[in-house]
C-alpha atoms as a PDB file:
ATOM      1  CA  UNK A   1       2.034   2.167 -18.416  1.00  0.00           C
ATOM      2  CA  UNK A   2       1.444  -0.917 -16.392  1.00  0.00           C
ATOM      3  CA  UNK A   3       0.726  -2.552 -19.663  1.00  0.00           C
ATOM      4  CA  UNK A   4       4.369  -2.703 -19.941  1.00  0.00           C
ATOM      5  CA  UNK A   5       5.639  -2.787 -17.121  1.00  0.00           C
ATOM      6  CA  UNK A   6       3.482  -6.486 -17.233  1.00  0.00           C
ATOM      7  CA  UNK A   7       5.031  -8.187 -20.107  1.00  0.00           C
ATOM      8  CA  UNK A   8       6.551 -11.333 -19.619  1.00  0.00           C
ATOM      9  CA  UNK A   9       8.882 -13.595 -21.690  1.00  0.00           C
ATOM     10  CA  UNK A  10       7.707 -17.102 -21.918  1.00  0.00           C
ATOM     11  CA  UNK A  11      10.927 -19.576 -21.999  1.00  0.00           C
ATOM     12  CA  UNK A  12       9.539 -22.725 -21.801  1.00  0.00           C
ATOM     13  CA  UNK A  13       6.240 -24.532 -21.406  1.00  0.00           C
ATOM     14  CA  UNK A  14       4.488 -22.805 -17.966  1.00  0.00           C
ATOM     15  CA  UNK A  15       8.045 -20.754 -17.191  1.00  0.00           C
ATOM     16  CA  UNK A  16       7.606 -16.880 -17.551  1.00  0.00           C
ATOM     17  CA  UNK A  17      10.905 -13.824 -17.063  1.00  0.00           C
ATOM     18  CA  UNK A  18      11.050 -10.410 -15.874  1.00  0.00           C
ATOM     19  CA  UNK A  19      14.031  -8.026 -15.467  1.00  0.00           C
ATOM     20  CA  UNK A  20      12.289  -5.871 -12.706  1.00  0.00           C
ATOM     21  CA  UNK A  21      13.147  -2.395 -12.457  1.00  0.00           C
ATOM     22  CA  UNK A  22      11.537   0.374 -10.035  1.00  0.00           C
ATOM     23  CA  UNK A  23       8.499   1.523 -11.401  1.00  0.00           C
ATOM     24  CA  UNK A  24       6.323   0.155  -8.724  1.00  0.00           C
ATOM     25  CA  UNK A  25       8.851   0.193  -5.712  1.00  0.00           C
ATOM     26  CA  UNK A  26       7.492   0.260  -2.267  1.00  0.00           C
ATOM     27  CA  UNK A  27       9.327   0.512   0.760  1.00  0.00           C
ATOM     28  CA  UNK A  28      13.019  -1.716   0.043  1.00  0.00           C
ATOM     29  CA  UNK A  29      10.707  -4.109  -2.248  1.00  0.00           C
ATOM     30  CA  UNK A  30       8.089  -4.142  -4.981  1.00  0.00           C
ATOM     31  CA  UNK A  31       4.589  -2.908  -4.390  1.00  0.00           C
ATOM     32  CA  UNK A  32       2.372  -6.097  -3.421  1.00  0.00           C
ATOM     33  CA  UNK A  33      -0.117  -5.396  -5.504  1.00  0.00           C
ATOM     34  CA  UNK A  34       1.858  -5.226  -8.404  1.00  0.00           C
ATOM     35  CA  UNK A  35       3.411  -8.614  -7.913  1.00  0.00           C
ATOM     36  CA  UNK A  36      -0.203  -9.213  -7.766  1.00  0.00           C
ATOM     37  CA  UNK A  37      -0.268  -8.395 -11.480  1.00  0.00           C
ATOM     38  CA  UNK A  38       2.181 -10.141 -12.457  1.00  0.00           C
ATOM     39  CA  UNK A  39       1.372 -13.483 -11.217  1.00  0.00           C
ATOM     40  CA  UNK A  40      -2.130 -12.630 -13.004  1.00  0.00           C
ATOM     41  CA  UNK A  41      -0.597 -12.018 -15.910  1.00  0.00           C
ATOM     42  CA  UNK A  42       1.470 -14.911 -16.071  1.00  0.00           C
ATOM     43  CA  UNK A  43      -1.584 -17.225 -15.392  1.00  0.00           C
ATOM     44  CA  UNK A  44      -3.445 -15.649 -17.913  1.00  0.00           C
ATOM     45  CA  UNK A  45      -1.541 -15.741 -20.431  1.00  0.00           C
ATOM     46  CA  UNK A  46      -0.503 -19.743 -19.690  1.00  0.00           C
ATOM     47  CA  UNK A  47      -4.152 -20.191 -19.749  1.00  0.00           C
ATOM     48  CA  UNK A  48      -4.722 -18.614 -22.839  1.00  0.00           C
ATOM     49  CA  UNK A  49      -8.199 -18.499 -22.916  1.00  0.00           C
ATOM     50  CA  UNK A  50     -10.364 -15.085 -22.887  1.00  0.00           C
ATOM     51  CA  UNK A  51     -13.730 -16.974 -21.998  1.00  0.00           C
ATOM     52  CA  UNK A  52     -12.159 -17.536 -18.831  1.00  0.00           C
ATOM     53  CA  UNK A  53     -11.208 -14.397 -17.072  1.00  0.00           C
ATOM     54  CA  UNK A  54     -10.158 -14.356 -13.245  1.00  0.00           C
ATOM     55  CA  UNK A  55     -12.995 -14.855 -11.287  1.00  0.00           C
ATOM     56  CA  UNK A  56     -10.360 -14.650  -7.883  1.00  0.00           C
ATOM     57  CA  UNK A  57      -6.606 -14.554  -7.027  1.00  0.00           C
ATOM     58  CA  UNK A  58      -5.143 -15.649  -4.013  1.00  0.00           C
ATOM     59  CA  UNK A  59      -1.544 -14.614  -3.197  1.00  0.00           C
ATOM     60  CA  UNK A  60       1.369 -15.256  -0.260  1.00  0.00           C
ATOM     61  CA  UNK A  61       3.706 -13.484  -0.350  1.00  0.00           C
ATOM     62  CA  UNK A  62       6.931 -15.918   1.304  1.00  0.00           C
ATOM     63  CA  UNK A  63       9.963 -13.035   1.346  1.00  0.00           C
ATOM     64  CA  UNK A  64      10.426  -9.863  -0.575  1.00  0.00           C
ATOM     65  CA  UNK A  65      10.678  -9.439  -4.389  1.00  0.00           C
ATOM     66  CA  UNK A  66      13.189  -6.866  -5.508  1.00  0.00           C
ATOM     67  CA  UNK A  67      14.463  -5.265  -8.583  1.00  0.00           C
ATOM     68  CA  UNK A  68      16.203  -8.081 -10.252  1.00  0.00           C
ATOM     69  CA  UNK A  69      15.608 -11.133 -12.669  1.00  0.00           C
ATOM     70  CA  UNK A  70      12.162 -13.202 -11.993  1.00  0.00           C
ATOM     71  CA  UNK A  71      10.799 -16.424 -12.732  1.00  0.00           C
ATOM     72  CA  UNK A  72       7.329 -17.291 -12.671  1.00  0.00           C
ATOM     73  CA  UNK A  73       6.420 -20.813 -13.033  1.00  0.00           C
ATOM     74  CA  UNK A  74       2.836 -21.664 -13.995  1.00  0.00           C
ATOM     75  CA  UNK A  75       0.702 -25.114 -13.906  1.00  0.00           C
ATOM     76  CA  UNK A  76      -2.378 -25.468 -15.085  1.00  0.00           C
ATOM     77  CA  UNK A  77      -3.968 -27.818 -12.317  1.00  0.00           C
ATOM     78  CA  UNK A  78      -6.977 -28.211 -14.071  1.00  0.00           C
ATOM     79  CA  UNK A  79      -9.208 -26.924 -17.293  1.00  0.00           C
ATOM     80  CA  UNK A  80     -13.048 -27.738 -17.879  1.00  0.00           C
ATOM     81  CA  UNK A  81     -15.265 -26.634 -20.002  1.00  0.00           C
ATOM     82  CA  UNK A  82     -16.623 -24.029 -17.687  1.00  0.00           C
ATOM     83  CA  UNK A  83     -14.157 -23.205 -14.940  1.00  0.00           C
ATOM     84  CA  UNK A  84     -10.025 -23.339 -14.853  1.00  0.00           C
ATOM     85  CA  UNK A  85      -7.461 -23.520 -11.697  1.00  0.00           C
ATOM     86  CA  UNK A  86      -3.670 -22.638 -11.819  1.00  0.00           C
ATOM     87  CA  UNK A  87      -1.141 -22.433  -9.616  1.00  0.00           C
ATOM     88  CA  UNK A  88       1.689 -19.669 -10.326  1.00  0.00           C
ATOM     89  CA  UNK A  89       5.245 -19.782  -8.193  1.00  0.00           C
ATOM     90  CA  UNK A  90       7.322 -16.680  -8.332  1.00  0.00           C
ATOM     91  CA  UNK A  91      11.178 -16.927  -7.819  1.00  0.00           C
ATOM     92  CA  UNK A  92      13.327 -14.111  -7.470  1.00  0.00           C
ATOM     93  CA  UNK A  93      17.163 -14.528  -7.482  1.00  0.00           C
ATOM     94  CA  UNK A  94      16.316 -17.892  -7.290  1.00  0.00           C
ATOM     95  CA  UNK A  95      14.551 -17.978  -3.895  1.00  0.00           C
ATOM     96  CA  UNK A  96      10.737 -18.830  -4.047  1.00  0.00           C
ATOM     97  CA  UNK A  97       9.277 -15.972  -2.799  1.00  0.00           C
ATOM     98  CA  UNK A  98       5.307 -15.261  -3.434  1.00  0.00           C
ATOM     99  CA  UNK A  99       3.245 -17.993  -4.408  1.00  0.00           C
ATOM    100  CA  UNK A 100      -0.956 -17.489  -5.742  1.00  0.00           C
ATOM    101  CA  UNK A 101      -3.832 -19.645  -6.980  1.00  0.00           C
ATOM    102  CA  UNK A 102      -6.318 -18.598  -9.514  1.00  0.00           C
ATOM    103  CA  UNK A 103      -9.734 -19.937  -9.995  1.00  0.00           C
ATOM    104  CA  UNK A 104     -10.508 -18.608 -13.994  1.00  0.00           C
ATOM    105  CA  UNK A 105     -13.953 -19.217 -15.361  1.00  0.00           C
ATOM    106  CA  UNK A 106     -16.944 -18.043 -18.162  1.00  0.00           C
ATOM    107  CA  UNK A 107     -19.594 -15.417 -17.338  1.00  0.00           C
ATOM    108  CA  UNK A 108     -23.230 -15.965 -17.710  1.00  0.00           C
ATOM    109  CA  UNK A 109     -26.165 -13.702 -16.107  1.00  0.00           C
ATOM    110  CA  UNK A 110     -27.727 -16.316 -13.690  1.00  0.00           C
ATOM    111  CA  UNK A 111     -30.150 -14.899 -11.218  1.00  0.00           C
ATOM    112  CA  UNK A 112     -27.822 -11.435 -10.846  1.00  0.00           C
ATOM    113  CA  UNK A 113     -27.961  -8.840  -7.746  1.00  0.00           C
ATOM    114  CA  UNK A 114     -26.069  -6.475  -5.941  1.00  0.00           C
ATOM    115  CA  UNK A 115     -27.396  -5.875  -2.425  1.00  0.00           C
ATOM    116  CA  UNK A 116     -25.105  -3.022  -1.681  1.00  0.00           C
ATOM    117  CA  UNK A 117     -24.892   0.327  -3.420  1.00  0.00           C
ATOM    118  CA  UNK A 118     -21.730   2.383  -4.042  1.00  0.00           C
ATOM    119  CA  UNK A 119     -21.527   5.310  -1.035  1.00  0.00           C
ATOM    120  CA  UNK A 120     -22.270   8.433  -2.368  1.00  0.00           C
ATOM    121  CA  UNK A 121     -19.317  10.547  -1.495  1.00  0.00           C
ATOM    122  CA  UNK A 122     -18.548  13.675  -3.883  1.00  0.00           C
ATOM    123  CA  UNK A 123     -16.938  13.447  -6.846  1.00  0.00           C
ATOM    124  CA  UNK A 124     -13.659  14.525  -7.706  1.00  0.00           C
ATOM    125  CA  UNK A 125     -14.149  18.789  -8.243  1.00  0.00           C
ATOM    126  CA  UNK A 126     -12.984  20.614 -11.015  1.00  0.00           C
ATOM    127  CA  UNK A 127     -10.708  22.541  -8.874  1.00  0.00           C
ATOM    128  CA  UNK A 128      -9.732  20.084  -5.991  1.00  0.00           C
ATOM    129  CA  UNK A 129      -6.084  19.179  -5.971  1.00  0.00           C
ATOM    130  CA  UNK A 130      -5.165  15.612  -5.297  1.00  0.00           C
ATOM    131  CA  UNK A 131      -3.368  14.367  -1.909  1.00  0.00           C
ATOM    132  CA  UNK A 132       0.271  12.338  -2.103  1.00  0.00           C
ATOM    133  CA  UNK A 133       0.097   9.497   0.957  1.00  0.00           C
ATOM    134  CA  UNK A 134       3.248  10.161   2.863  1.00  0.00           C
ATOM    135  CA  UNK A 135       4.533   6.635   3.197  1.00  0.00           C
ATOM    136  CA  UNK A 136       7.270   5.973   0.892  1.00  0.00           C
ATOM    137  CA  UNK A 137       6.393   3.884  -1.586  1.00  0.00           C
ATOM    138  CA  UNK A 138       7.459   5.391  -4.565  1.00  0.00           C
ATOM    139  CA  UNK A 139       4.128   3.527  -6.580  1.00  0.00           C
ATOM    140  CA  UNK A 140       2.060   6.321  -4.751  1.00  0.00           C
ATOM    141  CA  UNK A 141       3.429   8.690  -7.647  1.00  0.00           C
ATOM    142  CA  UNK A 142       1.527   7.065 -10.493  1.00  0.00           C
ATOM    143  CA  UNK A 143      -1.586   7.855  -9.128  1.00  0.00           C
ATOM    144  CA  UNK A 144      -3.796  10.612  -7.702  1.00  0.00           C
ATOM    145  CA  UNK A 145      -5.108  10.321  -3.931  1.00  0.00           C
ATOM    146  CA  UNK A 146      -8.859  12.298  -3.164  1.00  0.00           C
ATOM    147  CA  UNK A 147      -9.504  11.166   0.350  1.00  0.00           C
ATOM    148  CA  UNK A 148     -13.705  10.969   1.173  1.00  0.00           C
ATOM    149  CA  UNK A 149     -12.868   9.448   4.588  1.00  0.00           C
ATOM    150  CA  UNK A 150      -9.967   9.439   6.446  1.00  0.00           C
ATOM    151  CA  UNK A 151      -6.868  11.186   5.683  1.00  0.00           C
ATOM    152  CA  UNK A 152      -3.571  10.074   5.411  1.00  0.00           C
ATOM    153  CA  UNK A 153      -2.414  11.609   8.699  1.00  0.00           C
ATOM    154  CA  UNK A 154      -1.228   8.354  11.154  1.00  0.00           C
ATOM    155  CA  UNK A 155      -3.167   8.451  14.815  1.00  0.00           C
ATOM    156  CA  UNK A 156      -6.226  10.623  13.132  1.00  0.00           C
ATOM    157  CA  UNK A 157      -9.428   8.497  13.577  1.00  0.00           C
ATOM    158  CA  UNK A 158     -11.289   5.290  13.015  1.00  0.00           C
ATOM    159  CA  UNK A 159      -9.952   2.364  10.836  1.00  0.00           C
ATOM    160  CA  UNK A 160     -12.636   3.394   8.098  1.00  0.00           C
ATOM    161  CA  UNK A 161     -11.296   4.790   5.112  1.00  0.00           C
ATOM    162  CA  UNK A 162     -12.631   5.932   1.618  1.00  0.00           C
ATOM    163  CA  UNK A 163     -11.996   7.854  -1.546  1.00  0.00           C
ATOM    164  CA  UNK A 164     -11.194   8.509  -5.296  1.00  0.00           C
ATOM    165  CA  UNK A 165      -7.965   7.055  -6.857  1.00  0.00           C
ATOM    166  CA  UNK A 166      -7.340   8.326 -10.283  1.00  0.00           C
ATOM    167  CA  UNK A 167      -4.097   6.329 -12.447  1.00  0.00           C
ATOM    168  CA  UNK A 168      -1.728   9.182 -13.991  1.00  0.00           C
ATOM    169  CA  UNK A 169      -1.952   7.556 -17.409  1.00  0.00           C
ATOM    170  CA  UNK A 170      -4.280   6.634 -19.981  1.00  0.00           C
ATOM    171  CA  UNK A 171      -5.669   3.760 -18.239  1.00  0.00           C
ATOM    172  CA  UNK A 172      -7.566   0.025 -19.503  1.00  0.00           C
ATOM    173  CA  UNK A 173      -9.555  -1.135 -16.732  1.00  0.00           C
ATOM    174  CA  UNK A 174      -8.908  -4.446 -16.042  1.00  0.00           C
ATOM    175  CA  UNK A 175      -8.203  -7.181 -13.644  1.00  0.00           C
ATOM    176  CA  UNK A 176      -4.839  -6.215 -13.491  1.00  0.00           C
ATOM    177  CA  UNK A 177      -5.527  -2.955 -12.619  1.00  0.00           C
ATOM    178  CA  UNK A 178      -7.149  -4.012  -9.928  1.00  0.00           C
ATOM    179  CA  UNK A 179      -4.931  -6.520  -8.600  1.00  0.00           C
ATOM    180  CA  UNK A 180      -2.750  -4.090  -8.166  1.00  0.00           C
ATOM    181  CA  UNK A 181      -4.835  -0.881  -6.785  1.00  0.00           C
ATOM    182  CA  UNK A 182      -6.187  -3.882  -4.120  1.00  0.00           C
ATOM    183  CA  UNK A 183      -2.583  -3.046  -2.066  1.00  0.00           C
ATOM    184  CA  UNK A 184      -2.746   0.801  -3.199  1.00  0.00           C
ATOM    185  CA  UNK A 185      -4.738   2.674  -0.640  1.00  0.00           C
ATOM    186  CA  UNK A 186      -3.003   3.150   2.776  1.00  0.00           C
ATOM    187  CA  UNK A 187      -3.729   0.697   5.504  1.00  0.00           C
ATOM    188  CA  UNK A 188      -6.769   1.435   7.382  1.00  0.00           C
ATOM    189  CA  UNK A 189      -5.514   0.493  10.621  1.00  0.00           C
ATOM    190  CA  UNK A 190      -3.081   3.076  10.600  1.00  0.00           C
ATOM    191  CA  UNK A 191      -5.713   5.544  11.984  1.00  0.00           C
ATOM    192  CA  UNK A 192      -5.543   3.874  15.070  1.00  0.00           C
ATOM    193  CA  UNK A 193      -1.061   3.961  15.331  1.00  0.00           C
ATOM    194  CA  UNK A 194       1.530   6.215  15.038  1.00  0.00           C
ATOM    195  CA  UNK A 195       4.487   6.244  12.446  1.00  0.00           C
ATOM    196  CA  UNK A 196       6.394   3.880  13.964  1.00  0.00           C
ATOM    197  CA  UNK A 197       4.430   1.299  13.699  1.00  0.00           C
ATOM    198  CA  UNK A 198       4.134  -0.438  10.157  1.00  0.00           C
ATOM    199  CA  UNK A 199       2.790  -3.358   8.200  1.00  0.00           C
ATOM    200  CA  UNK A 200       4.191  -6.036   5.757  1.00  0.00           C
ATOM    201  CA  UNK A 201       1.311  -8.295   3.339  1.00  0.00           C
ATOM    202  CA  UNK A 202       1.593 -11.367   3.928  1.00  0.00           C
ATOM    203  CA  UNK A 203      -1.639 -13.243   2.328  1.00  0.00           C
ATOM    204  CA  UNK A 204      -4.354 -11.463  -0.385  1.00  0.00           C
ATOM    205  CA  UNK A 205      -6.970 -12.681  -1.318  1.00  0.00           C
ATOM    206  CA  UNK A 206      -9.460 -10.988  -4.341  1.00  0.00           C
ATOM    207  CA  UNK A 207     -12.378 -11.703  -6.291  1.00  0.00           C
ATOM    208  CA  UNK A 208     -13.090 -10.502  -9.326  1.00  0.00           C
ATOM    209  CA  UNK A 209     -16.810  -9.673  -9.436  1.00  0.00           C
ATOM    210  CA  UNK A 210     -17.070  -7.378 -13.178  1.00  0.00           C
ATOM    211  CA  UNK A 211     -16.709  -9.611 -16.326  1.00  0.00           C
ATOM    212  CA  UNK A 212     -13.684  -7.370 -17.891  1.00  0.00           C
ATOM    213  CA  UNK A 213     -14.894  -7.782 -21.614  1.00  0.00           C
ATOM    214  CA  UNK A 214     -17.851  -5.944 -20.473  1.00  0.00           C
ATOM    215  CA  UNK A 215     -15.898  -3.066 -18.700  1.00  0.00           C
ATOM    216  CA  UNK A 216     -15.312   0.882 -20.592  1.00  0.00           C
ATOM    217  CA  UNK A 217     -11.857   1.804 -21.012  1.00  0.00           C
ATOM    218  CA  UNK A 218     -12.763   5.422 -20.316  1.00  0.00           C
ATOM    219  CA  UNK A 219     -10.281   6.227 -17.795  1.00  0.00           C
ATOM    220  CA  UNK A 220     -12.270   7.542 -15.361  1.00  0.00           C
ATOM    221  CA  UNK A 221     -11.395   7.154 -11.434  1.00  0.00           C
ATOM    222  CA  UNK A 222     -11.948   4.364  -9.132  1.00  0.00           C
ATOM    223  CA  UNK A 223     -13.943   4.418  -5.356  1.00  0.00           C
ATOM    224  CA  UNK A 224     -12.115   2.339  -2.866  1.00  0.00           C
ATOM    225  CA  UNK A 225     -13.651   1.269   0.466  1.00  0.00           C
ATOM    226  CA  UNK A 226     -11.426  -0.005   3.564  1.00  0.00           C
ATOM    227  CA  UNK A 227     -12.405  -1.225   6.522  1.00  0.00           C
ATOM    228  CA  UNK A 228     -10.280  -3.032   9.590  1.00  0.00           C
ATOM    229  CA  UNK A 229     -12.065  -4.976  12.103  1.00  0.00           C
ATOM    230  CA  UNK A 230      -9.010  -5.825  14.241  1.00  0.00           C
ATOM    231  CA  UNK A 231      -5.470  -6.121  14.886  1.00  0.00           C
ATOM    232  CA  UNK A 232      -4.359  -8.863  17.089  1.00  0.00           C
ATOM    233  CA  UNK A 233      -1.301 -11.204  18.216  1.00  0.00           C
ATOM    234  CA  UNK A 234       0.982  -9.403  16.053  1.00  0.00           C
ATOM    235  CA  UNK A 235      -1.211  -9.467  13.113  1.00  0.00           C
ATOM    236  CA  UNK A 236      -3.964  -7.181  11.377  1.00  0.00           C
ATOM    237  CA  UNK A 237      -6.705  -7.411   8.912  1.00  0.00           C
ATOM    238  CA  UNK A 238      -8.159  -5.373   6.245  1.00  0.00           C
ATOM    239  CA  UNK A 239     -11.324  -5.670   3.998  1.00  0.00           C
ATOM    240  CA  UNK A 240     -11.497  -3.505   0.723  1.00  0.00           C
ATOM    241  CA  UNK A 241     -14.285  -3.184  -2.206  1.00  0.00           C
ATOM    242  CA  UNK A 242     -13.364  -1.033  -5.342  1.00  0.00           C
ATOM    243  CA  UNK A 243     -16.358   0.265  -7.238  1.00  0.00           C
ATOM    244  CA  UNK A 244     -16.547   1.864 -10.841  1.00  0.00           C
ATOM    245  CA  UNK A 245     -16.973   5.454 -11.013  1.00  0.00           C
ATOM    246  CA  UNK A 246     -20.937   4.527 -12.356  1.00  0.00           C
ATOM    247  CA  UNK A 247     -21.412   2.337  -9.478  1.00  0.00           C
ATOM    248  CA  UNK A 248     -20.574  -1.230 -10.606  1.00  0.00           C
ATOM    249  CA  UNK A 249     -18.989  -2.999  -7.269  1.00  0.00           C
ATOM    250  CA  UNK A 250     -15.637  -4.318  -9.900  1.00  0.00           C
ATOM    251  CA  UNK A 251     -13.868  -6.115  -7.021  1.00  0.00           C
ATOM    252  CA  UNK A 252     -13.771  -7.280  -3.208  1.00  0.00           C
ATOM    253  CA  UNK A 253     -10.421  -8.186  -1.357  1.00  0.00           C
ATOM    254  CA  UNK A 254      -8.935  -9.556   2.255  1.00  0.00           C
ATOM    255  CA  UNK A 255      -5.758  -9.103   2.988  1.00  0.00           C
ATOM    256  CA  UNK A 256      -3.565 -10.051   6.485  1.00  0.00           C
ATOM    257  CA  UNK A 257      -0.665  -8.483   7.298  1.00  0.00           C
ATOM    258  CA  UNK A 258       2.456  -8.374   9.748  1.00  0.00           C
ATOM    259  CA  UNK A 259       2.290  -5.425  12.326  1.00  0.00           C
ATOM    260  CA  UNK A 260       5.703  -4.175  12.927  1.00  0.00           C
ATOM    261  CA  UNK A 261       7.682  -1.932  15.156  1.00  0.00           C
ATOM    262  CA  UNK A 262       9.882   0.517  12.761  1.00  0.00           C
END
């Protein structure tokens, strides 16, 4: 499914088109995370080189994108032996409107370690039924939602969150995938607000830390982990890591957003 919904046409050197539709529509505007994707994909496939994969992504997102005709335009800033960076501009009607960086590089075991583990909150049961976020984006429906900590109630706790995300369809797991489940999960922070208060992304910023030819397409589910340490001068933060349902720690993300009275 997001496969698809990620193919580009390439009509010139470094220039990349879209007819959006709304398949991953959030609230008035596509889902962040899966412009994300798209500006992934589009630097990807400029780069055109599968030694390289994304090792991070950073994105800014200037105005809204909406369901209409895109243009992504791609330069390849610079290409080494070992390591790659690009530069990716989105337009849409026209109007710049999210621009990201990507640093794209080999993978070599060099002194490896993990010094955190995955938390060991309960799988997903047989028999437990999944929960739907009540916040309007319309991407919520593509997935499944098993909450470990936290619920999706607003005004219920601390800005600590957890749980089990499961993709509706036959899933590769990929660096795409994750780009886009990285602005998924609802905001930590709001635990702390009520429902008129809401956020808008403005800046994202991933790494990747799996090497994606190494990963199982099995389709199994996906642990996130969100955290916010604080919300200040009109502006709050959030820190996520997404772990593989055997424990590999697949990505880490920061993301700032716009707090807004609805």
């Amino acid at each position: 499914m997001l496969t698809e919904q990620l193919v580009l046409e390439k009509t010139s050197d470094g220039t990349y088109q879209r007819q959006c539709d709304r398949v991953w529509w959030g609230q008035g505007s596509l889902l962040g995370g899966y412009v994300q994707s798209l500006m992934l994909s589009a630097m990807t496939q400029e780069l055109q080189d599968e030694t390289k994969p994304a090792l991070t992504l950073h994105t800014q997102f200037l105005r809204p994108v909406t369901d209409e005709s895109i243009r992504i335009d791609v330069v390849v800033e610079r290409s080494g032996r070992k390591l790659s960076n690009l530069r990716a501009s989105l337009y849409c009607g026209d109007r710049l409107a999210v621009v990201s960086s990507g640093l794209f590089g080999q993978q070599t075991a060099s002194h490896d370690f993990c010094a955190i583990e995955m938390p060991r909150y309960p799988k997903i049961g047989s028999t437990e039924s999944a929960q739907l976020p009540n916040v309007g984006l319309d991407a919520h429906n593509h997935f499944d939602f098993f909450p470990r900590i936290g619920s999706f109630e607003r005004d219920k706790g601390q800005a600590h969150v957890a749980g089990w995300l499961q993709p509706s369809w036959q899933h590769t797991l990929n660096n795409e995938l994750l780009a886009l489940v990285a602005d998924l999960w609802v905001p930590a922070a709001f635990h702390y607000w009520p429902s008129n208060i809401g956020v808008v992304g403005l800046d994202s910023y991933i790494q990747f830390r799996s090497n994606p030819n190494q990963l199982r397409d099995n389709n199994e589910p996906l642990l996130l982990s969100l955290d916010t340490k604080q919300a200040s001068n009109g502006y709050v933060d959030e820190d996520g890591l997404i772990w593989s349902s055997s424990g590999e720690l697949l990505c880490q993300y920061r993301q700032m957003r716009l707090v807004l009275d609805m």
